[in-house]
Protein backbone atom coordinates (compact mmCIF):
# COMPACT_ATOMS: atom_id res chain seq x y z
CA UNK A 1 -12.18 -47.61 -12.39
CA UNK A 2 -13.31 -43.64 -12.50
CA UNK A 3 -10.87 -42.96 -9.74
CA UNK A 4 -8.12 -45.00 -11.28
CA UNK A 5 -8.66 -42.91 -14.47
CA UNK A 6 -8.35 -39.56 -12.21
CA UNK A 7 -5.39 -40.91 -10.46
CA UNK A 8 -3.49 -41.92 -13.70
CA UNK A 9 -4.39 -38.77 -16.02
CA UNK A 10 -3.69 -35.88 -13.21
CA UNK A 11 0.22 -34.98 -13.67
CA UNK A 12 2.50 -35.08 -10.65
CA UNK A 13 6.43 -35.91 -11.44
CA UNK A 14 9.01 -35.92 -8.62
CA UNK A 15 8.92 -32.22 -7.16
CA UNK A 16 6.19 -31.22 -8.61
CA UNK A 17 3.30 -33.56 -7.31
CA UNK A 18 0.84 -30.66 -6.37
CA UNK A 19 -2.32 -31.43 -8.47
CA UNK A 20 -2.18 -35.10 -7.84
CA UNK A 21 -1.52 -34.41 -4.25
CA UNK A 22 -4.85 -32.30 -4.06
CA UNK A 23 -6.69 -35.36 -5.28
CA UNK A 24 -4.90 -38.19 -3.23
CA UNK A 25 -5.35 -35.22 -0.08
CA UNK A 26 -9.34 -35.08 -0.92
CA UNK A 27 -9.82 -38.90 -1.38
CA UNK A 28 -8.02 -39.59 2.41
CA UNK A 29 -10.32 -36.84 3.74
CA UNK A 30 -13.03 -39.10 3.17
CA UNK A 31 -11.63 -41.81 5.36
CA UNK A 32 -9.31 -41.30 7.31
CA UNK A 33 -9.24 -39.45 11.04
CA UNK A 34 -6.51 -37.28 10.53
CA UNK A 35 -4.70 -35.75 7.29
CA UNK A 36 -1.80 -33.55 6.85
CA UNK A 37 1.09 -32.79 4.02
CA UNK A 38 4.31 -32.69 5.55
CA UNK A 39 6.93 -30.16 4.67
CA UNK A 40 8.40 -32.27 1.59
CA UNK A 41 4.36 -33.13 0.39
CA UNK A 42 3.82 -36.36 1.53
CA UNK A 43 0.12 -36.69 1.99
CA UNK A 44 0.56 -38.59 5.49
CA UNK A 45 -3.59 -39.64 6.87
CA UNK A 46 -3.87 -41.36 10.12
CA UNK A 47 -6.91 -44.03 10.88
CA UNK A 48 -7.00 -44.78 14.01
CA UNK A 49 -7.48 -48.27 15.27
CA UNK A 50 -9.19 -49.56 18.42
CA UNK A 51 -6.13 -50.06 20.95
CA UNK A 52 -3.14 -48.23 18.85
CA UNK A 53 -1.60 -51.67 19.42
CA UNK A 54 1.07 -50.82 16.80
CA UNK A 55 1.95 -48.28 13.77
CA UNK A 56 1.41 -49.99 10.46
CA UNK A 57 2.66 -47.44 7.24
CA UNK A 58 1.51 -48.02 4.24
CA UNK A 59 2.75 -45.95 1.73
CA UNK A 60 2.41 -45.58 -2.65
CA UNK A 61 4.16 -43.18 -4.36
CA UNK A 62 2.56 -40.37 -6.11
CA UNK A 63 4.98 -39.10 -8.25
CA UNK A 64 5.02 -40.19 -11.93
CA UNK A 65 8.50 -40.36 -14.56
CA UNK A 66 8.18 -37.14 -16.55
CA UNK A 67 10.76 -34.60 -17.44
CA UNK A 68 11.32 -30.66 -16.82
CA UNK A 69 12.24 -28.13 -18.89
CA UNK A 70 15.93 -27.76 -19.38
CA UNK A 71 16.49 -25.28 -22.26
CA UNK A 72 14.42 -23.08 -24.92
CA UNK A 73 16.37 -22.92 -28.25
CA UNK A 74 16.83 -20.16 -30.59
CA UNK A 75 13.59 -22.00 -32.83
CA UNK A 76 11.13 -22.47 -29.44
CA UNK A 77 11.89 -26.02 -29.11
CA UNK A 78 11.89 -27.59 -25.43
CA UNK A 79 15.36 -29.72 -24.56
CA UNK A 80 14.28 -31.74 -21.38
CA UNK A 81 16.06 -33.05 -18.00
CA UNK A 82 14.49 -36.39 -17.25
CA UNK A 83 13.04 -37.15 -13.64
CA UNK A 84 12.99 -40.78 -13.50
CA UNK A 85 14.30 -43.65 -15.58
CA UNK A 86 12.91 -44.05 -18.98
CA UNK A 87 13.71 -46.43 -22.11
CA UNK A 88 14.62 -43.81 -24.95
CA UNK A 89 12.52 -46.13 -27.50
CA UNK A 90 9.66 -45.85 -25.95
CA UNK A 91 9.36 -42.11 -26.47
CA UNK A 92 9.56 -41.04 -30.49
CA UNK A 93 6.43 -39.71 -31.59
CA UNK A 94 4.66 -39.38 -28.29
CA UNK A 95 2.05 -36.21 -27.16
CA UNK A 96 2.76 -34.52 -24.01
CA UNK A 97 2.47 -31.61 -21.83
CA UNK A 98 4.30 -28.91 -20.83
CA UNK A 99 2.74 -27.47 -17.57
CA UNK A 100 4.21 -24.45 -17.87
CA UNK A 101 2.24 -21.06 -17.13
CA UNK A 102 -0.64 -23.20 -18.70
CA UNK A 103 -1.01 -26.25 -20.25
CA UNK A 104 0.88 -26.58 -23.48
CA UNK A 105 0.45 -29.87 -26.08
CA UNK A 106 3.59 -30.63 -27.40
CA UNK A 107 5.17 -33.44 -29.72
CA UNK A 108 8.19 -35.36 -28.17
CA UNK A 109 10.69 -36.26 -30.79
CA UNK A 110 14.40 -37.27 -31.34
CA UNK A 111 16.27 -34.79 -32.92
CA UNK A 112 17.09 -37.49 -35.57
CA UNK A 113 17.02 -37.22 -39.51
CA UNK A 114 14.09 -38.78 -40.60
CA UNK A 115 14.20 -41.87 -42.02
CA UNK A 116 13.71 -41.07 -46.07
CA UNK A 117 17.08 -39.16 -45.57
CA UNK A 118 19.05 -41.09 -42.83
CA UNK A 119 21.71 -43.17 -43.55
CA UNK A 120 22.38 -46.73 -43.08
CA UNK A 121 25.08 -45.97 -40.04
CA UNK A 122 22.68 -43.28 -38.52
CA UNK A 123 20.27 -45.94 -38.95
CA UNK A 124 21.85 -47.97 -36.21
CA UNK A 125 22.92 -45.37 -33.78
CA UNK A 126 21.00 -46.16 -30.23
CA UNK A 127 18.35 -43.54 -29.16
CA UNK A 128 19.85 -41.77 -26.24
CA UNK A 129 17.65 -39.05 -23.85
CA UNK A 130 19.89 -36.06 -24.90
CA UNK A 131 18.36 -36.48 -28.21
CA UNK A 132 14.93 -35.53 -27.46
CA UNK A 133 13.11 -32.12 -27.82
CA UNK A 134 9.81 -30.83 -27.24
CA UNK A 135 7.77 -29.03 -30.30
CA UNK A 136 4.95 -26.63 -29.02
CA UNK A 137 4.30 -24.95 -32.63
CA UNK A 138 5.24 -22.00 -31.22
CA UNK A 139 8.27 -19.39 -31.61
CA UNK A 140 10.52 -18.55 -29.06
CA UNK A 141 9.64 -15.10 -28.03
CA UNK A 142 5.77 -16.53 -27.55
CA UNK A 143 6.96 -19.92 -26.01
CA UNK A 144 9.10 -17.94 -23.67
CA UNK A 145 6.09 -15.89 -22.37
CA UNK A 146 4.66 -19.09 -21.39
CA UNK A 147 7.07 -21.68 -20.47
CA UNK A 148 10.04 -21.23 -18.15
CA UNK A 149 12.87 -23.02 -17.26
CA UNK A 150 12.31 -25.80 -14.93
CA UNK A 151 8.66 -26.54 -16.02
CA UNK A 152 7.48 -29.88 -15.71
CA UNK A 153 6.18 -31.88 -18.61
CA UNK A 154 4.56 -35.40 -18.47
CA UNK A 155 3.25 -37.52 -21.49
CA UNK A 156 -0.09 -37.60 -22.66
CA UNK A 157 -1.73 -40.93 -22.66
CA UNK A 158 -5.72 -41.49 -22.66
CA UNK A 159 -6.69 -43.90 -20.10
CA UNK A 160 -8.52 -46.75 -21.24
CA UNK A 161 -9.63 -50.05 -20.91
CA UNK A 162 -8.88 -53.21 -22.43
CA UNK A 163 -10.60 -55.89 -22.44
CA UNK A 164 -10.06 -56.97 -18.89
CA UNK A 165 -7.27 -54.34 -18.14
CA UNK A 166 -6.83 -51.05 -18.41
CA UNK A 167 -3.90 -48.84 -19.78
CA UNK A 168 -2.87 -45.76 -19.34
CA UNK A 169 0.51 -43.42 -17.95
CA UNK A 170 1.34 -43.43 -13.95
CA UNK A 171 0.43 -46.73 -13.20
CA UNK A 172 3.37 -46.82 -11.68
CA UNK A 173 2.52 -45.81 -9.08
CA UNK A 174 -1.16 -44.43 -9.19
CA UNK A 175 -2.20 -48.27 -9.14
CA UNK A 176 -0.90 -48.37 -5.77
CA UNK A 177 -2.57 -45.12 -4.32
CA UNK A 178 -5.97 -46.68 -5.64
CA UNK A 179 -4.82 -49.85 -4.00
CA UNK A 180 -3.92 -47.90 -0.94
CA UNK A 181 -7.68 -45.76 -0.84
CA UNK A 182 -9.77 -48.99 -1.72
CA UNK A 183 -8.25 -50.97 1.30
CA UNK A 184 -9.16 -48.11 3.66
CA UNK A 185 -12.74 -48.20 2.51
CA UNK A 186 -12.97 -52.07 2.93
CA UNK A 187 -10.89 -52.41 5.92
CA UNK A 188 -13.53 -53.56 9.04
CA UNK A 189 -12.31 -53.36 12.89
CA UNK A 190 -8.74 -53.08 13.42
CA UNK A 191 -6.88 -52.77 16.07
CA UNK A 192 -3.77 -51.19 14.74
CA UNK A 193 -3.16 -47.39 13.85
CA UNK A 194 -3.26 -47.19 9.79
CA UNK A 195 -0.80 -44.84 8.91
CA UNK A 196 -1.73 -44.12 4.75
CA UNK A 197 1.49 -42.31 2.75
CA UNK A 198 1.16 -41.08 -0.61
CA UNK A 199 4.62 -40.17 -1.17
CA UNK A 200 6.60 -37.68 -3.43
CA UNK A 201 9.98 -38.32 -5.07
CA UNK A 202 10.28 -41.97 -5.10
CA UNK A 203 11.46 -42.20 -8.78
CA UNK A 204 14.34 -40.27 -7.65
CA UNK A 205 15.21 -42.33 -4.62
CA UNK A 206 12.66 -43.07 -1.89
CA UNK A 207 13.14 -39.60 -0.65
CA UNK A 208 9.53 -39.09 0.28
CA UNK A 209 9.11 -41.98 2.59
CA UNK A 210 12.26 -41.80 3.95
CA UNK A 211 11.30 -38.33 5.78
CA UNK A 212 7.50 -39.94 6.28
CA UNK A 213 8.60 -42.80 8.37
CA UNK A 214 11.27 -40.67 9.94
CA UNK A 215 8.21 -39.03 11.63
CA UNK A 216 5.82 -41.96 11.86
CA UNK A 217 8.62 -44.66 13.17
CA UNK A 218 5.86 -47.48 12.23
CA UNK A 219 6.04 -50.74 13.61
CA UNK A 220 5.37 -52.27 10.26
CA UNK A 221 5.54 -51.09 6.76
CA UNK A 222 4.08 -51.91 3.63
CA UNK A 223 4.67 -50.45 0.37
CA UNK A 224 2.32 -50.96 -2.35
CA UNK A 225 3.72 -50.37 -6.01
CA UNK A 226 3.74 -51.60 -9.57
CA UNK A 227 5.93 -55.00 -10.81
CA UNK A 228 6.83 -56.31 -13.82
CA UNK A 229 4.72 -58.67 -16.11
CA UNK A 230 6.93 -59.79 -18.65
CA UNK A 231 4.36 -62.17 -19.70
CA UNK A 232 3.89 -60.49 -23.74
CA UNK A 233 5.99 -61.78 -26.90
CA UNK A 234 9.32 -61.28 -26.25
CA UNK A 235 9.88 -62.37 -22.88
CA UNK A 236 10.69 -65.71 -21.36
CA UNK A 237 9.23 -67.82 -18.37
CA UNK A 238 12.85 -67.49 -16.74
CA UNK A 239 12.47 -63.63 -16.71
CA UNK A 240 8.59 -63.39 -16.34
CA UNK A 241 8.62 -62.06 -12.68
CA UNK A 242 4.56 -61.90 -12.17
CA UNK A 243 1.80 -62.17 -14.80
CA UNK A 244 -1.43 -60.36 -15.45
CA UNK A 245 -5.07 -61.75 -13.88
CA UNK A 246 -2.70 -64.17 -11.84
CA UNK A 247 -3.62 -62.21 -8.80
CA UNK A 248 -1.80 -59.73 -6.38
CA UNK A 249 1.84 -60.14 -6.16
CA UNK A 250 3.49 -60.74 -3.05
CA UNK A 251 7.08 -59.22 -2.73
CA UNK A 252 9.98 -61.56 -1.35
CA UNK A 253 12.84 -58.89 -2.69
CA UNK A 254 14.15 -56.87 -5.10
CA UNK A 255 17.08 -54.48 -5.16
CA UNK A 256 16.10 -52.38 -2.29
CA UNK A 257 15.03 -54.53 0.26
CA UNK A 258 14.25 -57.95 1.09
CA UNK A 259 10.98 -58.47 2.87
CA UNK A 260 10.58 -59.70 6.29
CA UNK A 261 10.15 -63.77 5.68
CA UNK A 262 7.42 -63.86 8.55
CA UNK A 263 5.84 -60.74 7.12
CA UNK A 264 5.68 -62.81 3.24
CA UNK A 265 3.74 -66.12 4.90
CA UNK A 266 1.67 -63.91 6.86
CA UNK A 267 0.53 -62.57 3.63
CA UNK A 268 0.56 -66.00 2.22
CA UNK A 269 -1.68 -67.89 4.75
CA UNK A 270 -4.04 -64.37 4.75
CA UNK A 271 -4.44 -64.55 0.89
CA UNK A 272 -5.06 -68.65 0.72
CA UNK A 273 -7.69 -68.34 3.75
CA UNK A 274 -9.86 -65.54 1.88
CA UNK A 275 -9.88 -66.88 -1.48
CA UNK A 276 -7.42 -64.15 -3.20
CA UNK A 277 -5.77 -65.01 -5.69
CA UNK A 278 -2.11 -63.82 -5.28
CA UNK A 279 1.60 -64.93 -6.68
CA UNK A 280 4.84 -64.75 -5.41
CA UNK A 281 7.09 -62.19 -6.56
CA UNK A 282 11.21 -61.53 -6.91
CA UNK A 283 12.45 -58.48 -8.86
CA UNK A 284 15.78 -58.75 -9.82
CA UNK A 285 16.26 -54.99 -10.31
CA UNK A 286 14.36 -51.42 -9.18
CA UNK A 287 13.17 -51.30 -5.56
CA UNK A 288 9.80 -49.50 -3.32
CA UNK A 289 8.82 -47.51 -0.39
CA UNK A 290 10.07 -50.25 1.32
CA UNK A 291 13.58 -50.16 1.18
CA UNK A 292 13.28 -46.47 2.75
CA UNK A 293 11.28 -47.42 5.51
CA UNK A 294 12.94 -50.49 6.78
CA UNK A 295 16.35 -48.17 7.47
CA UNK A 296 14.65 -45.43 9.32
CA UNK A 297 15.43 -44.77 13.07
CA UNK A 298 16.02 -48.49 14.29
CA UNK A 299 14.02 -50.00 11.34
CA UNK A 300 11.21 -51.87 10.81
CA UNK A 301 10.27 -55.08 9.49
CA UNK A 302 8.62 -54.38 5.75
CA UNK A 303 7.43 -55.98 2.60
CA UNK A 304 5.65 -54.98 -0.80
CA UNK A 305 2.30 -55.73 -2.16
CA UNK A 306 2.70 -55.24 -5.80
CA UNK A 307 0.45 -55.03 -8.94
CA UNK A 308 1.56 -56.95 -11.95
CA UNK A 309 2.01 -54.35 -14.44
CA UNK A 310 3.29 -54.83 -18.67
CA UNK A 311 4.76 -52.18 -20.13
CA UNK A 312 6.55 -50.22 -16.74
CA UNK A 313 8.11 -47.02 -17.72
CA UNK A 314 6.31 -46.09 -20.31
CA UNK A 315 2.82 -44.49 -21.71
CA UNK A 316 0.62 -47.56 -21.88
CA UNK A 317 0.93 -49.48 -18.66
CA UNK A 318 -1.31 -52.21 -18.46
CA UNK A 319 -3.08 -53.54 -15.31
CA UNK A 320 -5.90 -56.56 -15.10
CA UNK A 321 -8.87 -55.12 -13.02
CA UNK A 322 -9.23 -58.38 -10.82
CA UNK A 323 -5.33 -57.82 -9.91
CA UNK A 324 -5.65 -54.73 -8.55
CA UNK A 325 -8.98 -55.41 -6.91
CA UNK A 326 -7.61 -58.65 -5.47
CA UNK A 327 -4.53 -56.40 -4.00
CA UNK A 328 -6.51 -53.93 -2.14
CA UNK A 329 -8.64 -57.02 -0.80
CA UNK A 330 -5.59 -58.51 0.78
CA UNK A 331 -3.97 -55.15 2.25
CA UNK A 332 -7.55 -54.78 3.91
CA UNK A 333 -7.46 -58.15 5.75
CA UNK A 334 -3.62 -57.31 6.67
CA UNK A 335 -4.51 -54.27 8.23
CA UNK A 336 -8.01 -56.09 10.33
CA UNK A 337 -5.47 -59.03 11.70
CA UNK A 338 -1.96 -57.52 12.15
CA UNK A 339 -1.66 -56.88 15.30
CA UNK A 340 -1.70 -60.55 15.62
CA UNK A 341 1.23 -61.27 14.31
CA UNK A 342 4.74 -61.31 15.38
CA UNK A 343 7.05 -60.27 13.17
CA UNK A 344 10.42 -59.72 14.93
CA UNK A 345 13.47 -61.79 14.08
């Protein structure tokens, strides 16, 4: 889990992915034939198979929810522009860091009345994202020398483990890089070109593997990404979506595409011949990788290998190690036997 731990704690949001891209670029290096960055910084590595028989992209996103700097204010204090979708409650109180000329620690508050003074009405009011500011403990004319407008700033979260999970920020989506590097060291003799994409600015709408598999035109794709486990106090069975140690999920659809139905039992009958433990997987909102690369050129059929994840969107994501382990074990066997299946419509 060292490499998990790298991948989660090195900061990368949408646009500004260049220190996680150096270690996603280094890791390929290591095993694929080919690697390149394209001009939006898609890390796009190419391992070549034994006939070429047909493109297969599979593609995680880099990029991590986070926020830039929007404004300095007459007392120092940081108002933010957030890149991705977060849940307002999950933020009071929180670390961070402002990556501005360097690394800054900062406390992420609401600019709220504490509670001692606040009223009963104020009491109620919903948390909203315009209410949050940035503290570095520092005045404006010395926060100015070292932050500037447009600075990125990610929360600061301690990756650990947990009994048999782990926790930390970026799961979503460093889970599915690791996923991504761990099949290409398993994966034996293939046939097919492996086309791996770690791609930038997905939390802000696909946009990185839109442009990668404009220039790769795969055959297949498969994106590999984070899901829901709504399996903790407060959910219900109706609403659960996947659940943690209950093996890789296995994407039928959510809001951004609908995966091809040959493409699902091929998983299927690949997971129940090797032992893995896997589950079956509808997400009624948020979408992948996927739904960009199935509308590029003349398409391609796609479908998502996902790993069950509590806590998406915020600071403590939680994974189960077997899950993820158990995910990169079936995206190896895909990529050894695909070229054996026929996936058209």
């Amino acid at each position: 889990m060292e490499l998990l731990k790298k991948l989660s704690q090195t900061p990368g949001i949408p646009g500004r992915e260049e220190r996680i891209r150096a270690v996603v670029k280094e890791e390929l290096e290591k095993l694929a034939d080919e690697v390149r960055v394209d001009a939006m910084g898609n890390v796009i590595a190419l391992k070549k198979g034994k006939t070429g028989a047909k493109k297969i992209m599979i593609s995680g996103h880099m990029d991590e929810i986070g926020f830039i700097v929007a404004q300095i204010d007459d007392k120092g204090f940081l108002r933010l522009n957030p890149v991705g979708g977060f849940d307002p409650r999950t933020l009071v109180a929180q670390r961070v860091v402002v990556h501005g000329r360097q690394d800054l620690p900062g406390v992420l508050m609401p600019g709220l009345k504490p509670v001692h003074i606040m009223t009963a009405e104020e009491a109620k009011a919903p948390l909203k994202l315009t209410d949050f500011f940035v503290d570095v403990g520092l005045p404006k004319e010395e926060t100015e020398k070292l932050v500037r407008i447009g600075d990125p700033v990610t929360l600061n979260r301690e990756f650990v483990e947990i009994g048999n999970n782990v926790s930390g920020k970026a799961m979503d989506d460093r889970a599915g890089i690791w996923v991504m590097l761990e099949a290409l060291r398993q994966v034996g003799d293939h046939e097919a070109d492996i086309y791996a994409v770690a791609t930038v600015q997905e939390e802000v709408g696909l946009r990185g593997a839109t442009t990668g598999a404009y220039g790769i035109r795969p055959d297949i794709g498969v994106a590999l990404d984070v899901t829901l486990a709504v399996d903790t106090p407060g959910g219900t069975p109706q609403f659960q979506v996947t659940a943690l140690g209950e093996g890789a999920a296995i994407k039928v659809m959510d809001s951004a595409s609908i995966s091809n139905y040959k493409l699902v039992d091929f998983m299927r009958d690949l997971a129940e011949k090797h032992g893995i433990k896997y589950q079956m997987e509808i997400l009624p909102r948020g979408g992948t990788d996927a739904g960009a690369m199935e509308r590029v050129h003349t398409g391609c059929p796609v479908i998502t290998l996902s790993v069950p994840t509590r806590y998406v969107h915020s600071n403590v994501e939680t994974i189960n190690k077997e899950d993820i382990r158990n995910t990169a074990r079936l995206l190896a066997r895909f990529l050894e036997t695909a070229h054996t299946g026929d996936f058209s419509l």
